[in-house]
Protein backbone atom coordinates (compact mmCIF):
# COMPACT_ATOMS: atom_id res chain seq x y z
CA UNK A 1 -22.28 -19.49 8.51
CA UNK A 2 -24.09 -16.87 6.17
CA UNK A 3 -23.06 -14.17 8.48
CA UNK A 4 -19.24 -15.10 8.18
CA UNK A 5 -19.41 -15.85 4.47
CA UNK A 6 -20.85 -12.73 3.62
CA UNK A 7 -18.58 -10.80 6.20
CA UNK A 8 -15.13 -12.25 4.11
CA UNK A 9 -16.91 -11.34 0.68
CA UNK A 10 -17.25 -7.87 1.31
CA UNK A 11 -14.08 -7.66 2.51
CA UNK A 12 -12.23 -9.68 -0.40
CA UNK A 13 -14.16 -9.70 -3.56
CA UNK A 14 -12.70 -11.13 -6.75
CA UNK A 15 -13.77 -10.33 -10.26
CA UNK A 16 -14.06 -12.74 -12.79
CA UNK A 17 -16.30 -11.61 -15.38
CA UNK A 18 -16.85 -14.52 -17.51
CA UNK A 19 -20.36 -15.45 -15.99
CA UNK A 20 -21.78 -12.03 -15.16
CA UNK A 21 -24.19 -9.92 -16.83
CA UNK A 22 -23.08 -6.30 -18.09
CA UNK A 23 -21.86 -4.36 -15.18
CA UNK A 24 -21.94 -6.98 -12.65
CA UNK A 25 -18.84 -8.75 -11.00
CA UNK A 26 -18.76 -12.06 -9.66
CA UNK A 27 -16.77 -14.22 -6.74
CA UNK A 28 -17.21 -18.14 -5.92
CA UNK A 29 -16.65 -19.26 -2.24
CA UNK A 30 -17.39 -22.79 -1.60
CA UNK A 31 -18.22 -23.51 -4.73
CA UNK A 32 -21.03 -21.31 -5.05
CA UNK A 33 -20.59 -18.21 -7.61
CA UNK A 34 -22.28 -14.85 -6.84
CA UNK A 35 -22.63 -12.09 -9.65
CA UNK A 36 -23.59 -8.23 -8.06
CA UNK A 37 -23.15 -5.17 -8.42
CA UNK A 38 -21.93 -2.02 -6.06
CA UNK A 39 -23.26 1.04 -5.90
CA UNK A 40 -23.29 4.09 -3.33
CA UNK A 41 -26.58 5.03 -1.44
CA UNK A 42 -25.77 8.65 0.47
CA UNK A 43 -23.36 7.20 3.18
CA UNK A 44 -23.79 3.61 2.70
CA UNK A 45 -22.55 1.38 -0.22
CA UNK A 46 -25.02 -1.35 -1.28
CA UNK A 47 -24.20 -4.39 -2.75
CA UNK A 48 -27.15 -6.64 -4.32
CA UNK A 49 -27.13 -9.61 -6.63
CA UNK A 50 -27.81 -13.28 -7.13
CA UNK A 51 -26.25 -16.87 -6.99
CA UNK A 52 -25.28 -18.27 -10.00
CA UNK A 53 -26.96 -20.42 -11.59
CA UNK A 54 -29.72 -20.11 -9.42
CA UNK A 55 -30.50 -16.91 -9.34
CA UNK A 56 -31.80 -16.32 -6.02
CA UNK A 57 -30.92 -12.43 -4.74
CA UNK A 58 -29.47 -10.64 -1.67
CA UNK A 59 -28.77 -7.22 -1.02
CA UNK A 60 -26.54 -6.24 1.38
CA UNK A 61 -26.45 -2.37 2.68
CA UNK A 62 -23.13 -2.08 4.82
CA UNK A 63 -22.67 1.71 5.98
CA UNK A 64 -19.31 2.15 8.05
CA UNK A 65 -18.27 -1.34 9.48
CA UNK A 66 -21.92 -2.62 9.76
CA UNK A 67 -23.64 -4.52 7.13
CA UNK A 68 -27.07 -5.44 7.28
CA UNK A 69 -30.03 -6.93 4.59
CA UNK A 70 -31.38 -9.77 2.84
CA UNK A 71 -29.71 -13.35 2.09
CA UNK A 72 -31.59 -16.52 0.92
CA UNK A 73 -34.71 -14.57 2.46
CA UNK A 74 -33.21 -14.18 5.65
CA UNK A 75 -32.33 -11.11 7.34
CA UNK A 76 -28.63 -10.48 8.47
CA UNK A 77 -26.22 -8.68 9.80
CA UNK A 78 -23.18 -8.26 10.76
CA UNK A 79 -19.68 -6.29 10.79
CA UNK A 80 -16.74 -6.23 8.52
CA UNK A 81 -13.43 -5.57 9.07
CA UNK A 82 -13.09 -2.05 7.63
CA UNK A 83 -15.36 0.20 5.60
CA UNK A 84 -15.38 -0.14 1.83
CA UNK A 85 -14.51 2.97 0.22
CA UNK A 86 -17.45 3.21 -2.72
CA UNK A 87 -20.02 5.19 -0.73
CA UNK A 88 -16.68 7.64 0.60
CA UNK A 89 -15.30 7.88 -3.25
CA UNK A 90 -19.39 8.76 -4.84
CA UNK A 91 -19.70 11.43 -2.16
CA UNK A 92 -16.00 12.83 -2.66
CA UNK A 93 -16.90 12.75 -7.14
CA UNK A 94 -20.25 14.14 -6.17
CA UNK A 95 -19.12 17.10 -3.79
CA UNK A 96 -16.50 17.66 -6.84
CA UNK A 97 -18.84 17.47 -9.66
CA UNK A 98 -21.63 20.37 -7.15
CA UNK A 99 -18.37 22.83 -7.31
């Protein structure tokens, strides 16, 4: 169930930014609200944050169509349906930004 929840949000997440902290975004599934935040890593784009209201984390590191990390202190992993573009758009600003 985990593995398929997490495989739609990082596919479809929605912002709404009325219960996140500064610079995090946030999505509810099911009832159950998730604020995180995005960034790139090299080649892979990590996404780590916490359910709302209580406040237990996961980190997800998804690199290509493969995600893999932390949920509710398990370990998963899984694959989504097409890579998500912030590691590709950091390393395109970055290779920009060396010339």
């Amino acid at each position: 169930m985990t593995k398929f929840f997490f495989a739609a949000a990082a596919a479809a997440i929605v912002a709404t930014p009325a219960l996140a902290a500064e610079g995090e975004k946030t999505f509810t599934r099911d009832g159950q609200t998730y604020a995180y935040t995005v960034a790139a890593d090299g080649d892979a784009t990590v996404i780590a944050g916490r359910t709302v209201p209580q406040d237990e984390p996961f980190r997800l590191v998804v690199k290509g169509r493969n995600a893999a990390g932390e949920v509710d202190g398990r370990q998963v992993s899984f694959r989504i349906a097409k890579p998500l573009a912030v590691a590709a758009a950091a390393q395109q600003t970055a290779s920009v930004d060396a010339n």
